[in-house]
Protein backbone atom coordinates (compact mmCIF):
# COMPACT_ATOMS: atom_id res chain seq x y z
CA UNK A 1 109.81 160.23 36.20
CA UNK A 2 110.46 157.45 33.79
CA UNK A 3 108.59 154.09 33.52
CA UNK A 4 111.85 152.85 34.35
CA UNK A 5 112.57 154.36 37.82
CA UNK A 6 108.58 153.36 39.04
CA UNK A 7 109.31 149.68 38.14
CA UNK A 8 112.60 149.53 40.27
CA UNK A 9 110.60 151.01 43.09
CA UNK A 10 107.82 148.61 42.78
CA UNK A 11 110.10 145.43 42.40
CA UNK A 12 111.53 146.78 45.75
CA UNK A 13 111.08 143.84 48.63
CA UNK A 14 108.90 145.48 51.03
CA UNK A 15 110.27 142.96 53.76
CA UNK A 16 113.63 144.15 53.35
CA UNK A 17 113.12 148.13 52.85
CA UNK A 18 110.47 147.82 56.51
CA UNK A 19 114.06 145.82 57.77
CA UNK A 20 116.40 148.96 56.42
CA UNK A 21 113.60 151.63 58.05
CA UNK A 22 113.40 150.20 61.40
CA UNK A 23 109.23 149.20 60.21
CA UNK A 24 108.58 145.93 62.34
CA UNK A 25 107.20 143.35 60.89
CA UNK A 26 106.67 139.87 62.66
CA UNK A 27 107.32 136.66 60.62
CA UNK A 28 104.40 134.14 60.44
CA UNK A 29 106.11 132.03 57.49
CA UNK A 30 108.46 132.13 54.98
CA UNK A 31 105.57 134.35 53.13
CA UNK A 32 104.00 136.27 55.46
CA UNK A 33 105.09 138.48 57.33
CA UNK A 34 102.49 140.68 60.16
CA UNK A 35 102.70 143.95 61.37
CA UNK A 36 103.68 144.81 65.09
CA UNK A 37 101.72 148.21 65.77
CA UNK A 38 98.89 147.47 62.88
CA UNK A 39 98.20 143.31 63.50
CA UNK A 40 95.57 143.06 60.12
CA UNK A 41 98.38 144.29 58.11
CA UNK A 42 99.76 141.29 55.82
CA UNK A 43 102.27 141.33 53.91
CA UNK A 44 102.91 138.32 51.03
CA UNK A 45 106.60 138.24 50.80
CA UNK A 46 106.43 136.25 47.66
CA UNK A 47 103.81 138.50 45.52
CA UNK A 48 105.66 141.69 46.77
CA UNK A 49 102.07 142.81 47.81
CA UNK A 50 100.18 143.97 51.24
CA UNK A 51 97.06 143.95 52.93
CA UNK A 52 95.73 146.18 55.81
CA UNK A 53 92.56 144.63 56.01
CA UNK A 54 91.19 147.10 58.95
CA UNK A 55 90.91 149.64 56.37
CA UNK A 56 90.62 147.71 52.94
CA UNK A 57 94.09 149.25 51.45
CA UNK A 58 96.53 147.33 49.56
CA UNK A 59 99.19 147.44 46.98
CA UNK A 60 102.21 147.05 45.81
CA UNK A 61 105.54 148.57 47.26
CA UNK A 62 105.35 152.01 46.75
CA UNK A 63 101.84 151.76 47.69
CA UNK A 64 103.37 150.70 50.99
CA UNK A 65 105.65 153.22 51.57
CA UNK A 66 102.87 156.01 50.45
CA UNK A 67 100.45 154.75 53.02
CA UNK A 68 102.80 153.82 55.99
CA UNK A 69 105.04 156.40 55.72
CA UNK A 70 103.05 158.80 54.77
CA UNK A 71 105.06 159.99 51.05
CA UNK A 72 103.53 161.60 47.67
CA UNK A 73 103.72 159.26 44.81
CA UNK A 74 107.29 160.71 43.86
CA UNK A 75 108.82 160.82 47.27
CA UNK A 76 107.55 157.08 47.86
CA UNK A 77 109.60 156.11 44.55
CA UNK A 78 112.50 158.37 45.64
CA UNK A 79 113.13 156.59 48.96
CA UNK A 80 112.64 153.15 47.37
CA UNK A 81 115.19 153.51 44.63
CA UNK A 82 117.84 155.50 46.58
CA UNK A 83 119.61 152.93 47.50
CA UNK A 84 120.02 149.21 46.47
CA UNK A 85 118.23 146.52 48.72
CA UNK A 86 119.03 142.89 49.44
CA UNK A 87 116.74 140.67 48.57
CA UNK A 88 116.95 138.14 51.91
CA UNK A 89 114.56 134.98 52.55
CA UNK A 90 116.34 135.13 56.23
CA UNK A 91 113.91 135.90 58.91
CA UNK A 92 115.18 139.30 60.57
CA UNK A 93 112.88 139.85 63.33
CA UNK A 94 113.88 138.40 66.91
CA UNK A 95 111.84 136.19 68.77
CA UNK A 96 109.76 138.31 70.67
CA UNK A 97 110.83 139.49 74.02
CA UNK A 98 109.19 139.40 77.70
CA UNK A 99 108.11 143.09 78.98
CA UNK A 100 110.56 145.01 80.88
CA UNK A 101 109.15 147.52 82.65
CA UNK A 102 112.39 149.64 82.85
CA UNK A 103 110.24 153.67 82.52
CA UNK A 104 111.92 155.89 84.74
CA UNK A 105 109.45 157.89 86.52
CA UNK A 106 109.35 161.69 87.31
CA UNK A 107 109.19 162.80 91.28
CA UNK A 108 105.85 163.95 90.62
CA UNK A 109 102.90 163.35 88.14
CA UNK A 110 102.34 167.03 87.75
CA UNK A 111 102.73 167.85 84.53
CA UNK A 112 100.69 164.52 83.53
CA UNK A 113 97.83 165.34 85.62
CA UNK A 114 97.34 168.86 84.06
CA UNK A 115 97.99 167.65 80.78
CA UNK A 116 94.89 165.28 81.01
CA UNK A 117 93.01 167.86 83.38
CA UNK A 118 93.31 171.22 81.52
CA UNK A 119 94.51 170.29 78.00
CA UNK A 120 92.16 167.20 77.45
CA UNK A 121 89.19 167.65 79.57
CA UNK A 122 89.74 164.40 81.46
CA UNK A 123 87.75 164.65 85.12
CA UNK A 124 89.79 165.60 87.89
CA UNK A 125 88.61 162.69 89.84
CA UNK A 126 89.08 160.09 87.29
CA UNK A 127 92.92 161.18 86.82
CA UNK A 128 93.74 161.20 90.68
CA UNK A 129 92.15 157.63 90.66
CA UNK A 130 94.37 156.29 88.35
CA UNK A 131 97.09 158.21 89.54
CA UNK A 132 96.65 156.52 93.06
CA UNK A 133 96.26 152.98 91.88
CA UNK A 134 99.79 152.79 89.76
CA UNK A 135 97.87 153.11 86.51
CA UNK A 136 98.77 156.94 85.46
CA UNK A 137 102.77 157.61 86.16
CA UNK A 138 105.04 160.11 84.68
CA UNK A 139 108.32 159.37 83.40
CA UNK A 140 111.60 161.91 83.36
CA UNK A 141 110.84 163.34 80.16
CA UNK A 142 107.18 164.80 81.01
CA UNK A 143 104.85 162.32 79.39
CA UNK A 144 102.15 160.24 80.90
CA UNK A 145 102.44 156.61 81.33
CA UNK A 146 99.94 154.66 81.08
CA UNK A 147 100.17 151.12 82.51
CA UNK A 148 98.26 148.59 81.10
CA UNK A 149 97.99 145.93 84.28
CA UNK A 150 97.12 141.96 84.76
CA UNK A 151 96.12 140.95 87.54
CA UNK A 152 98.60 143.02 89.48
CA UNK A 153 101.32 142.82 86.96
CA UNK A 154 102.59 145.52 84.39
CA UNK A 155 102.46 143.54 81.26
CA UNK A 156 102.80 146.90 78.84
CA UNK A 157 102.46 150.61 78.53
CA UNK A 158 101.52 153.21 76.22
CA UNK A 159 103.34 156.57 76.34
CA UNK A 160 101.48 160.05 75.98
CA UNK A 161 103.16 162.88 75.22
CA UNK A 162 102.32 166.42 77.28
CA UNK A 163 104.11 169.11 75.16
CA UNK A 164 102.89 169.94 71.60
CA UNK A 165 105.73 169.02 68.73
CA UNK A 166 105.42 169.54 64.81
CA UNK A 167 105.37 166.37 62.67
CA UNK A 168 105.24 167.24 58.98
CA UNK A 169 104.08 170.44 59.47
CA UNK A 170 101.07 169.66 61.76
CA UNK A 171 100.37 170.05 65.24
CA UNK A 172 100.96 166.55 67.22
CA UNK A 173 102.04 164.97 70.88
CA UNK A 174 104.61 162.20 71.20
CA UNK A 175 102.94 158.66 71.33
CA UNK A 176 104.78 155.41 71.91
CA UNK A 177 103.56 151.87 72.77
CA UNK A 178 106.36 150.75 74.49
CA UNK A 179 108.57 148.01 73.17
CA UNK A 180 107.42 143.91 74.20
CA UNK A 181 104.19 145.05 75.39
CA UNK A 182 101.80 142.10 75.83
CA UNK A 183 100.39 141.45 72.04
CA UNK A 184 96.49 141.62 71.98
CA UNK A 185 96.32 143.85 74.94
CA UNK A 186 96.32 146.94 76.03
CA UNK A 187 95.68 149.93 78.89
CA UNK A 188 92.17 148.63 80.88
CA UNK A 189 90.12 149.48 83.68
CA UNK A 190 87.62 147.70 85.65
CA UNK A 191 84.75 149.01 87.36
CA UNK A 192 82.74 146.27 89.19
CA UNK A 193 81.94 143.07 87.40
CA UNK A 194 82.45 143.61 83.74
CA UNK A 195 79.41 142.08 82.12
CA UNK A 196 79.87 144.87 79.55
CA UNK A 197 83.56 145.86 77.68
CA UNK A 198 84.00 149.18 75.90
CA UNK A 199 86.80 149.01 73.02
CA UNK A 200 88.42 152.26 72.20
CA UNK A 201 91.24 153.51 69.84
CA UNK A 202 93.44 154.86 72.33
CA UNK A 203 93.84 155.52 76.26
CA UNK A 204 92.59 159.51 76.12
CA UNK A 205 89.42 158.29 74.26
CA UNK A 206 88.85 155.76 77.15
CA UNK A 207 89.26 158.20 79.80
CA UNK A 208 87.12 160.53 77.87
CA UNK A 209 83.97 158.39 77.41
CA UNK A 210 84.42 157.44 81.39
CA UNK A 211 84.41 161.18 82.17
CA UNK A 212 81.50 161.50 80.10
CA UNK A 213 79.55 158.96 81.55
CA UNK A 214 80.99 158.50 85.67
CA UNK A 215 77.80 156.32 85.97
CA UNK A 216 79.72 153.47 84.46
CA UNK A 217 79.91 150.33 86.29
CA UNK A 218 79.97 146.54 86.05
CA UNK A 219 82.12 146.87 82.71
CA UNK A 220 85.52 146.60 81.30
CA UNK A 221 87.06 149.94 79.31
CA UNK A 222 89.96 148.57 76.71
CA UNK A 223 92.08 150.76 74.38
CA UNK A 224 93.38 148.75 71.28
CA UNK A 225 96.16 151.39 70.92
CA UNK A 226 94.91 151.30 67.02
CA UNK A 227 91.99 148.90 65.67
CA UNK A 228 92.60 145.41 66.33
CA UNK A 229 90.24 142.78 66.04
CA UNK A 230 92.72 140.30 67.58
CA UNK A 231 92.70 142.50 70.71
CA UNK A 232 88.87 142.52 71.01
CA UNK A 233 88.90 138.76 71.02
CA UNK A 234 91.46 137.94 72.84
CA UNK A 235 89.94 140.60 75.61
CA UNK A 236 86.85 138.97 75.54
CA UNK A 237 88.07 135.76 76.25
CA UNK A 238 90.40 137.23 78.97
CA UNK A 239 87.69 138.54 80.83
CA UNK A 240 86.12 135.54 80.87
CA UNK A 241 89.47 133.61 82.13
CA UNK A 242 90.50 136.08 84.71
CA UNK A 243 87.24 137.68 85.62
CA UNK A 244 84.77 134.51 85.63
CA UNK A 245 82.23 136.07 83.83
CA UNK A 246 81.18 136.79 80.10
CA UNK A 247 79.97 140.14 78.81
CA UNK A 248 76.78 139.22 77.90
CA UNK A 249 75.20 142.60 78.14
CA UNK A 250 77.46 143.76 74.84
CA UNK A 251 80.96 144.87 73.59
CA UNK A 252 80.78 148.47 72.69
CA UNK A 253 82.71 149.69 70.08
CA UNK A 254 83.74 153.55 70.60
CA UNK A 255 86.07 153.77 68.08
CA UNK A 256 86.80 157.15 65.72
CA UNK A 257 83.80 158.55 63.34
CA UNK A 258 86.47 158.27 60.24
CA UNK A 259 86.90 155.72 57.43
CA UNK A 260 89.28 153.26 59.34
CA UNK A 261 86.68 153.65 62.50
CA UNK A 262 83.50 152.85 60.39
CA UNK A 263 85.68 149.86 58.47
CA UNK A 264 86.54 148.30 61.44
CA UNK A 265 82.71 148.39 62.90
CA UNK A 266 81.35 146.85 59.93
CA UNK A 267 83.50 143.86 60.42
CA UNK A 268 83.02 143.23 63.88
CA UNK A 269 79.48 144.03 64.17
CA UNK A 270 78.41 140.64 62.37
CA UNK A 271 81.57 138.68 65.04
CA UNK A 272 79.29 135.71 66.30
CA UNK A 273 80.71 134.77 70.12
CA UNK A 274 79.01 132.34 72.55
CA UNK A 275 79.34 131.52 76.05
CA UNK A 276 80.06 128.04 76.78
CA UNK A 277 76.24 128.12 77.87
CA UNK A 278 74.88 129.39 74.53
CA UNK A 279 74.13 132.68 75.85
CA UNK A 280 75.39 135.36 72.70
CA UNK A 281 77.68 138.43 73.10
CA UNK A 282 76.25 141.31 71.24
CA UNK A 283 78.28 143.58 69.76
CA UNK A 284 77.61 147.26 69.08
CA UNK A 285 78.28 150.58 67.24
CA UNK A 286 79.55 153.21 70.07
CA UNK A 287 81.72 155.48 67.13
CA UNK A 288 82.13 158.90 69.09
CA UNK A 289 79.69 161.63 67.25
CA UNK A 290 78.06 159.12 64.76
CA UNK A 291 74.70 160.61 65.43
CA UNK A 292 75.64 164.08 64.47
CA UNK A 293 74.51 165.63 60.86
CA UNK A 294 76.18 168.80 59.84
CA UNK A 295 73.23 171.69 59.48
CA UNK A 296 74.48 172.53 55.74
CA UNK A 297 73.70 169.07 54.65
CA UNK A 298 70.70 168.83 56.28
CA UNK A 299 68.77 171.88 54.62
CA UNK A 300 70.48 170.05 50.94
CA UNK A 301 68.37 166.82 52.14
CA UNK A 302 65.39 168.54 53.61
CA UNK A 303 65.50 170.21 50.19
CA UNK A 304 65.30 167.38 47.45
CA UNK A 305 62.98 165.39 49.88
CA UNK A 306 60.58 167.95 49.63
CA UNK A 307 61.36 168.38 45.96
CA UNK A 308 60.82 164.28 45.36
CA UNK A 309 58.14 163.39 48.24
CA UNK A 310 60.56 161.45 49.80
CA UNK A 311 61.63 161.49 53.65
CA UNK A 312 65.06 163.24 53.93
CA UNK A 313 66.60 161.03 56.26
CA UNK A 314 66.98 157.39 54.30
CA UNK A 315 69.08 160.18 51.98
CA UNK A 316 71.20 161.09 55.16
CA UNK A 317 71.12 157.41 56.05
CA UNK A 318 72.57 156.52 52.52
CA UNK A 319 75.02 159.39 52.68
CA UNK A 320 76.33 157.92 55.92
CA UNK A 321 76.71 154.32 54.56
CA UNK A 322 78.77 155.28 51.59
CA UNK A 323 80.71 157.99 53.00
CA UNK A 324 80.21 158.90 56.68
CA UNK A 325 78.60 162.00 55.62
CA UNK A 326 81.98 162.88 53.51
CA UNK A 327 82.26 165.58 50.92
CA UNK A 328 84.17 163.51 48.71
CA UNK A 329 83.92 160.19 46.93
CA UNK A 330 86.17 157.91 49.05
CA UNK A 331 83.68 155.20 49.92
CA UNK A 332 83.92 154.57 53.83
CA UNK A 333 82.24 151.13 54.35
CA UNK A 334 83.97 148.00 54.37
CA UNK A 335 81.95 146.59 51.25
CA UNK A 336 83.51 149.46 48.58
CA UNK A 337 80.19 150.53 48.48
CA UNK A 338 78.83 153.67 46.67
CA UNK A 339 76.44 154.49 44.39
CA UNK A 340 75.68 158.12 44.81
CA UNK A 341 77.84 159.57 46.80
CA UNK A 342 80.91 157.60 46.15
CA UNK A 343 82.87 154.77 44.69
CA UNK A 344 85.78 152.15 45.52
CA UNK A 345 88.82 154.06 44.59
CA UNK A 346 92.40 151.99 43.46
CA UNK A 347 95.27 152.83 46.14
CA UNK A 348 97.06 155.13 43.82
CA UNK A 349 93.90 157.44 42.90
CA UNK A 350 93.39 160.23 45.47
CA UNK A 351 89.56 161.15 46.56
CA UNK A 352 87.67 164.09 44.57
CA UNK A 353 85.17 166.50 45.95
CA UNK A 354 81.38 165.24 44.90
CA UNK A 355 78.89 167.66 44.05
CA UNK A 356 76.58 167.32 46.90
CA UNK A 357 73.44 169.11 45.87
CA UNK A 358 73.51 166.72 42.64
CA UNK A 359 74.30 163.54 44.32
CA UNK A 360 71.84 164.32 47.04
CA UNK A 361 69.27 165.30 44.08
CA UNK A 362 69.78 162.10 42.40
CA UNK A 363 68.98 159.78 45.51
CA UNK A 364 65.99 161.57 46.44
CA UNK A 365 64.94 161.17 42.44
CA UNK A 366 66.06 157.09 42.94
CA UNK A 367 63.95 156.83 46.55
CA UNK A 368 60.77 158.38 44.47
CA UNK A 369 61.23 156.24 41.70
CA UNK A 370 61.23 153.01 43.66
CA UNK A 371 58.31 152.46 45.85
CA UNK A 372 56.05 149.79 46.46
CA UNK A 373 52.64 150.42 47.58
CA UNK A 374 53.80 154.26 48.79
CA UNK A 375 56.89 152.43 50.71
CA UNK A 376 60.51 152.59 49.75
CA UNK A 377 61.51 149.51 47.88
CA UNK A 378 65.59 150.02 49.67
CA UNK A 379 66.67 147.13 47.56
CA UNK A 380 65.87 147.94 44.42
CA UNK A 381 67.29 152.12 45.42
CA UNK A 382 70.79 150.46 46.75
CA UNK A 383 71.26 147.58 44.53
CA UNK A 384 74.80 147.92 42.35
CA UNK A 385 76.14 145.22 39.97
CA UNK A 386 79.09 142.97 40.60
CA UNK A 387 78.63 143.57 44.96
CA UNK A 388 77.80 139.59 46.33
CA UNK A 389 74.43 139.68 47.71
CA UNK A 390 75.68 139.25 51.28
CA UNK A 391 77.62 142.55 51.40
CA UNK A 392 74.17 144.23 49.34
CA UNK A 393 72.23 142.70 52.11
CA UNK A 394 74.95 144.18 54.99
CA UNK A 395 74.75 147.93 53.02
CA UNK A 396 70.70 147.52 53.12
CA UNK A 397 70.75 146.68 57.04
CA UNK A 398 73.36 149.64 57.85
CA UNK A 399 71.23 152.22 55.72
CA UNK A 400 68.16 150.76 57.58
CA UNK A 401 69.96 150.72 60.59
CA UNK A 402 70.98 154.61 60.47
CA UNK A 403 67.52 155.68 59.24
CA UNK A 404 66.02 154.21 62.17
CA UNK A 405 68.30 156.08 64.38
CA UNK A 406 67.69 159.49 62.31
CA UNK A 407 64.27 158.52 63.56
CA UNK A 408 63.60 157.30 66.57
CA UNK A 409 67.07 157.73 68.29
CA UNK A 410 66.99 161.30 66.76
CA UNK A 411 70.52 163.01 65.49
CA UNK A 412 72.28 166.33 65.96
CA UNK A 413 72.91 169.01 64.13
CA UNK A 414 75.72 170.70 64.45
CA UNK A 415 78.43 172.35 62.12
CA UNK A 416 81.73 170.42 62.69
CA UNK A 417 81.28 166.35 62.88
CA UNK A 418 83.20 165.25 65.75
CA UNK A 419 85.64 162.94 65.16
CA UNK A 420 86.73 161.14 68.70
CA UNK A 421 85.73 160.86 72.23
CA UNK A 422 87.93 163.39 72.94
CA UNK A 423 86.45 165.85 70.49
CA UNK A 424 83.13 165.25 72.83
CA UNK A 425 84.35 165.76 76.09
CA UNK A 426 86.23 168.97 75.15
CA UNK A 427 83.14 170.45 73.45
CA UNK A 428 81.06 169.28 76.86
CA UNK A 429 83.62 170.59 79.04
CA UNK A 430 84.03 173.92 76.79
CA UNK A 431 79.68 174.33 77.00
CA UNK A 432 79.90 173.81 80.87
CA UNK A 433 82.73 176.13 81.45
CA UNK A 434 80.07 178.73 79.33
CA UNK A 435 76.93 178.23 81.41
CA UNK A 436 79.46 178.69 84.61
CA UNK A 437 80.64 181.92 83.49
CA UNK A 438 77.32 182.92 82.54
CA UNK A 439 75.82 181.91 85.47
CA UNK A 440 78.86 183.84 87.03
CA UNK A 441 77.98 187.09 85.37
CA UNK A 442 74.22 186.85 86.49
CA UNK A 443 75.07 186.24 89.80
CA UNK A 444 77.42 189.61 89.45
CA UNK A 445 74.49 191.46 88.15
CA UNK A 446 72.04 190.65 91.00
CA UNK A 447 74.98 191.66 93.86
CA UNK A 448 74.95 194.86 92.21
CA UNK A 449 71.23 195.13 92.02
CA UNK A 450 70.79 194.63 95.74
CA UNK A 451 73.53 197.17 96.86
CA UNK A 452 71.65 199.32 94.73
């Protein structure tokens, strides 16, 4: 591919090819332009450049097209010089348009019900709930509807698909947020007065940490449909409106235990909010599985720290920071942090596999090096040139943070990380169906004993 071809593709408008591939964008000005399902996604019309600042990538226009639409370097320059696109200042995107709620719903929630039930774990008694308060519907073509209600009015829905379809060549359900759905909102429940909100990435992970935890009450449970600080906010400050009451015992994030999910934490951990009484909203880390350490890694740690004198878990806890426990070098954090385990990559350069025992080797070497008076001088282990000292101080705090809860908090070891809510339930609903079928079989035994 010629130098040529790659600078047509990149002086493509990316305004104008997301206009020709049915990509919505949302105008702000004449140079800058939002996006509709991902709302920290700018795009400067006049530099020919984005930013999706929930996950720190950026670029240029076949950067774009490789990250939103999900092409190899070649295919993104392909589809960008295959045809010839207009260069327009006009603003293309309509006004936006009042909800509609115009789903036309199945005779039965059936297949919905056993979808969530059977296929996702959901509890039985959470699903008929929803079910009989106009929150869970079905429409004609089998998927659930979720509604995502206002004070009595449907202001938006997501839909969930129910029958397994191949995307690319992987496994996946339909999903749909449907069109005109209330911006900065999304599928909630309340459960008493909400003096706590949980924030998750979608509406199975809500229902998932509810069936995990039926206890739940006085709280709000919000799905962003994606990550979107906007959302949070503005649900924050809609509690307060409609509900009369602030959330001053925290805002839990339970978002994924992947890059974009650990991103988004670390910028809306250090959010300052303030009733109009001074009293502070807290907000904290609820990422499904973050507590879990895969066994293999921990005998590497447990390994070196004996090796170096050292205690295995600020290596864990430094592993974590830079790359959620990752085997490669794609820094996770939203400071491009890494120093042993990883480093800020540029959009076009794809992650390599790190050599774990050495990188883990190396840190425990670093933590015996630098101690003060028989203490670990974190600083001095973590410090990196050119990072400002205010996101060296934030990586020092979450490394802190994570060895304390290694610690005191404890972890788990297991031998696949979990990933989502979902992933949890399943697994707990997978280890109780086990002890019933054991407890099953025992039960079988002793019959037979005492006929004997």
């Amino acid at each position: 591919m010629n130098q040529e071809v790659i600078q047509a593709a990149e002086a493509v408008d990316i305004v104008d090819f997301c206009a020709d591939n049915n990509y919505d964008l949302e105008r702000l000005t004449d140079k800058y332009y939002r996006g509709v399902d991902h709302d920290s996604l700018i795009i400067d019309r006049k530099k020919n450049r984005f930013q999706w600042y929930s996950t720190g990538k950026y670029g240029n226009s076949i950067d774009f097209v490789r990250t939103f639409f999900d092409k190899s370097f070649r295919e993104a320059v392909e589809l960008l010089t295959e045809k010839k696109y207009t260069h327009t200042k006009e603003a293309w995107i309509e006004p936006r348009k009042e909800f509609v709620y115009d789903i036309i719903h199945d005779k039965t929630t059936e297949q919905a019900e056993k979808y969530l039930i059977e296929q996702r774990g959901i509890d039985q008694e959470i699903v008929h709930a929803l079910v009989s308060k106009g929150l869970l519907k079905q429409d004609i073509k089998k998927n659930c509807v979720f509604v995502w209600g206002e004070t009595g009015k449907r202001v938006g829905a997501d839909l969930q698909g129910t029958v397994p379809m191949l995307s690319k060549g992987k496994r996946t359900t339909f999903k749909q947020i449907r069109a005109n759905s209330k911006q900065h909102y999304g599928f909630n429940i309340s459960l008493g007065i909400p003096q706590k909100l949980y924030f998750f990435e979608s509406p199975i992970d809500l229902l998932s940490y509810w069936s995990m935890n039926k206890e739940l009450t006085n709280c709000r449970l919000i799905s962003m449909n994606g990550l979107k600080e906007k959302t949070v906010m503005n649900m924050i400050k809609h509690t307060i409106r409609s509900r009369g009451v602030a959330p001053t015992q925290g805002v839990f994030i339970g978002v994924d235990n992947d890059k974009a999910g650990h991103k988004f934490m670390d910028k809306v951990k250090h959010y300052r909010f303030e009733t109009k009484d001074g009293k502070e909203v807290a907000f904290h880390n609820l990422i499904a599985g973050d507590h879990q350490i895969p066994r293999a890694y921990i005998d590497m740690y447990e390994l070196a720290a004996t090796q170096f004198n050292v205690d295995w878990r600020y290596i864990a806890a430094i592993h974590k920071t830079e790359t959620n426990l990752g085997s490669t070098n794609e820094v996770t954090n939203n400071y491009d942090y890494g120093k042993y385990f990883g480093r800020k990559l540029s959009p076009s350069e794809l992650p390599q596999q790190v050599q774990l025992p050495i990188a883990i080797e190396e840190c425990a070497r670093e933590l015996s090096r630098k101690k003060v008076n028989g203490k670990v001088d974190l600083r001095s282990v973590l410090k990196v040139d050119n990072l400002p000292y205010s996101d060296q101080f934030k990586i020092e705090q979450k490394v802190e943070q994570y060895y304390e809860n290694y610690s005191n908090l404890g972890y788990l070891p297991v031998e696949k990380v979990s990933k989502d809510w979902n992933d949890l339930l399943q697994i707990r609903v997978r280890a109780s169906k086990k002890n019933e079928n054991h407890h099953h079989k025992q039960k079988s035994k002793e019959r037979v004993l005492l006929r004997r």
